[in-house]
C-alpha atoms as a PDB file:
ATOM      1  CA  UNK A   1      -9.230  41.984 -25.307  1.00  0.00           C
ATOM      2  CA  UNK A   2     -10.252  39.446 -22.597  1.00  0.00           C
ATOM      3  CA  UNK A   3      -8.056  36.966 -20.966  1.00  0.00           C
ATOM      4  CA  UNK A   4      -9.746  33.611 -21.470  1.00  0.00           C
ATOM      5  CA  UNK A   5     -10.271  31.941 -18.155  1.00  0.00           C
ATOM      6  CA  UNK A   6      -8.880  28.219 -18.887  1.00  0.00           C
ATOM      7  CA  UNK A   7      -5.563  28.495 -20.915  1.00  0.00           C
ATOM      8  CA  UNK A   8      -5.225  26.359 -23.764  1.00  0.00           C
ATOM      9  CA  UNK A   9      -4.983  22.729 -23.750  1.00  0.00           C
ATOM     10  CA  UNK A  10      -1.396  21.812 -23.843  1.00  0.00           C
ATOM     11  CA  UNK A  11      -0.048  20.310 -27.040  1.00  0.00           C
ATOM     12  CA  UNK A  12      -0.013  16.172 -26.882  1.00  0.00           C
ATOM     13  CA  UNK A  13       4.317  16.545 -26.665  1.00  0.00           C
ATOM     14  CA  UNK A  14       4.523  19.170 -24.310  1.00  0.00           C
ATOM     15  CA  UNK A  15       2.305  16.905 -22.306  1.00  0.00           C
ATOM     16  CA  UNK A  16       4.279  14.565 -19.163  1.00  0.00           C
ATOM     17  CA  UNK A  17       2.444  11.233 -17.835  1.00  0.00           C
ATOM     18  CA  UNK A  18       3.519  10.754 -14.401  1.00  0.00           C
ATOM     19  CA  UNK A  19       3.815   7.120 -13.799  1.00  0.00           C
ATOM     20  CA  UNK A  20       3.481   5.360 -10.258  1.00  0.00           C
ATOM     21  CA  UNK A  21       7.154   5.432  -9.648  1.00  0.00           C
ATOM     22  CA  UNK A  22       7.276   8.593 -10.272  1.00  0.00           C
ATOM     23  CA  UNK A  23       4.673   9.892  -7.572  1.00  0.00           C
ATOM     24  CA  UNK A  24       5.503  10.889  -4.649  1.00  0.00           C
ATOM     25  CA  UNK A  25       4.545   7.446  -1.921  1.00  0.00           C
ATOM     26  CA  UNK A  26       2.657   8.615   0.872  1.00  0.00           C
ATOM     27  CA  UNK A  27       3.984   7.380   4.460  1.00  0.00           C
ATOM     28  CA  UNK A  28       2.723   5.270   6.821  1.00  0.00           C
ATOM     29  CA  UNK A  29       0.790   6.881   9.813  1.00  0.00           C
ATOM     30  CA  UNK A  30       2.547   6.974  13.246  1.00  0.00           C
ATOM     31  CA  UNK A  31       0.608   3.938  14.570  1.00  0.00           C
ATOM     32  CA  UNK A  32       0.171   1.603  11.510  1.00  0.00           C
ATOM     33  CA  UNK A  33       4.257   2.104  11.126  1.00  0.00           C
ATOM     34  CA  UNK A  34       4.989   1.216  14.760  1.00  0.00           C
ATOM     35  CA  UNK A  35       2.094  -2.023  14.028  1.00  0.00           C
ATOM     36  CA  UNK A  36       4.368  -2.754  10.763  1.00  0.00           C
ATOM     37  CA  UNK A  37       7.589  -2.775  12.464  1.00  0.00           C
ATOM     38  CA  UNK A  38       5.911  -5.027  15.006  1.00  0.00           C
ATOM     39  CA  UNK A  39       5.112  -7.456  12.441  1.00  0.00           C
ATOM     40  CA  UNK A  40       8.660  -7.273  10.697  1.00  0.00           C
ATOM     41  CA  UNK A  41       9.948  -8.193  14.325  1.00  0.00           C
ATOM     42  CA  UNK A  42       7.502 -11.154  14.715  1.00  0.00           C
ATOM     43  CA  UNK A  43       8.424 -12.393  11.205  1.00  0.00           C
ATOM     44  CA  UNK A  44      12.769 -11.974  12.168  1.00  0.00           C
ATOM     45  CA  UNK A  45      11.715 -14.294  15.004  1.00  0.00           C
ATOM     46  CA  UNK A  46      10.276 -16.960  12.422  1.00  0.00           C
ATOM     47  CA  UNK A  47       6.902 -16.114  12.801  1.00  0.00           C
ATOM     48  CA  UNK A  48       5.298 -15.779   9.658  1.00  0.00           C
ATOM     49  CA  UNK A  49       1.882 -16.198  10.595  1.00  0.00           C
ATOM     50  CA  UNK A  50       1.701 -13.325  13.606  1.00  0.00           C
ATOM     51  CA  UNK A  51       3.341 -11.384  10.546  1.00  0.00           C
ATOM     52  CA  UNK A  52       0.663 -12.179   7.968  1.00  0.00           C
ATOM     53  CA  UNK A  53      -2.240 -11.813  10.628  1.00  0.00           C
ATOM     54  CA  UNK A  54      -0.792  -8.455  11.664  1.00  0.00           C
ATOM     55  CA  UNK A  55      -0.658  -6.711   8.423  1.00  0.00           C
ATOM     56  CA  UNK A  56      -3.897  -8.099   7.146  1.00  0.00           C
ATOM     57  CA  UNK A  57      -5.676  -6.536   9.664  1.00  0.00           C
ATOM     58  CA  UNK A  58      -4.011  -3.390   9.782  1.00  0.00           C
ATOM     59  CA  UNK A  59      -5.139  -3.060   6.130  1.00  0.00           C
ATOM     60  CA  UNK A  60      -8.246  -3.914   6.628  1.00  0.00           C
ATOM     61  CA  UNK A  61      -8.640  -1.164   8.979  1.00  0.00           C
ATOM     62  CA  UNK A  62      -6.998   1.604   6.872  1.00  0.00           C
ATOM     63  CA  UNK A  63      -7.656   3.864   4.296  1.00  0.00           C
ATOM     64  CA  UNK A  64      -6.946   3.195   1.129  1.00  0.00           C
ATOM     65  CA  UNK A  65      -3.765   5.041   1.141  1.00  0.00           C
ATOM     66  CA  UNK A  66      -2.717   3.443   3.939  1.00  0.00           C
ATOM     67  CA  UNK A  67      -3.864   0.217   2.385  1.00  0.00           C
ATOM     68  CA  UNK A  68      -1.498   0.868  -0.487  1.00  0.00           C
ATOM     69  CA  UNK A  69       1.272   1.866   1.684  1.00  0.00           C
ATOM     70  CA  UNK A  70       0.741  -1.876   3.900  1.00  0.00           C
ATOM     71  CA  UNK A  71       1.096  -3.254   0.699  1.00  0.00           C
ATOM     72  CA  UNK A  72       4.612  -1.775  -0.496  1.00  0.00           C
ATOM     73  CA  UNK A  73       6.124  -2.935   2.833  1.00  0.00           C
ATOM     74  CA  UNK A  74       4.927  -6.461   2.389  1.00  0.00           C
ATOM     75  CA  UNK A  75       6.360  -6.586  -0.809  1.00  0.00           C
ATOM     76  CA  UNK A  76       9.413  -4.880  -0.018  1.00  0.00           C
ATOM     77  CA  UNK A  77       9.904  -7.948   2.687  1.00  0.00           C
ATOM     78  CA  UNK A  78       9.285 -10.216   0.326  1.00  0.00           C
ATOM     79  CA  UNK A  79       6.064 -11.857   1.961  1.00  0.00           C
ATOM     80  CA  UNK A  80       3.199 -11.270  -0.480  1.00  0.00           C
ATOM     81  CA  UNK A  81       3.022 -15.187  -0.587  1.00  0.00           C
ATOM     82  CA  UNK A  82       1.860 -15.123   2.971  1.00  0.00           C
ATOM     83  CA  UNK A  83      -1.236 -13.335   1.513  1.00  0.00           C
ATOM     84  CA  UNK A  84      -4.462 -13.652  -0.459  1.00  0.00           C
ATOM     85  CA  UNK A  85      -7.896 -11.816  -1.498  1.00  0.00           C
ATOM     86  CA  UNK A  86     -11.220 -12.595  -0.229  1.00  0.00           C
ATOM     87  CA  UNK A  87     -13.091 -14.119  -3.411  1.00  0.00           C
ATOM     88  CA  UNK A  88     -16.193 -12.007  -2.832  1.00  0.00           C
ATOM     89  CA  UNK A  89     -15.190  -8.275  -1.026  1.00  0.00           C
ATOM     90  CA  UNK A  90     -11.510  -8.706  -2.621  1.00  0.00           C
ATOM     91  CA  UNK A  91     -10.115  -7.629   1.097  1.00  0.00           C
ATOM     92  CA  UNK A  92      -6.452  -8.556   1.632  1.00  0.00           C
ATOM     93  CA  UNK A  93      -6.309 -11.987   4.056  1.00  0.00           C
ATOM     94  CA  UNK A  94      -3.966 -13.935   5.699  1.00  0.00           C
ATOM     95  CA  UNK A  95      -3.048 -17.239   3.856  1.00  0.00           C
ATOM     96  CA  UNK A  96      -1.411 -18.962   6.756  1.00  0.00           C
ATOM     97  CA  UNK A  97      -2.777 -21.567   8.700  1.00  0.00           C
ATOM     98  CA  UNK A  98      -1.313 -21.881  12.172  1.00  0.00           C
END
């Protein structure tokens, strides 16, 4: 008898959903991490806006994961207040005004 080539569909409680805590985070690259801890120095020296104008444009000129990844360390310091979305591309911006 023949093997069929797909196995069978798992039943629905032998089934796992992986949530987003559960996946594994990808890391920062080697230059957009030394850029991040750049801006986490400007913003210990009180400068919130150098902080906010960093990271925006390091995501804008990321990848998506990378994008993602910019975002967990913003919000891991606490600063996602600092930022908004562009109303028509939806691109991460700075909200500061200097």
């Amino acid at each position: 008898m023949l093997q069929p080539l797909l196995p069978a569909k798992p039943k629905e409680e032998e089934m796992q959903t992986v949530t987003t805590t559960q996946m594994p985070a990808a890391k920062l690259n080697k230059a957009n991490a030394r850029d991040v801890a750049k801006a986490r120095l400007a913003l210990r020296m009180g400068e919130a806006g150098i902080y906010a104008r960093s990271l925006s444009a390091i995501h804008r000129s990321s990848s998506f994961a990378q994008q993602m990844q910019v975002e967990r360390a913003i919000h891991e310091d606490g600063m996602a207040h600092l930022f908004g979305r562009h109303p028509k591309s939806g691109a991460m911006i700075s909200a500061v005004v200097s």
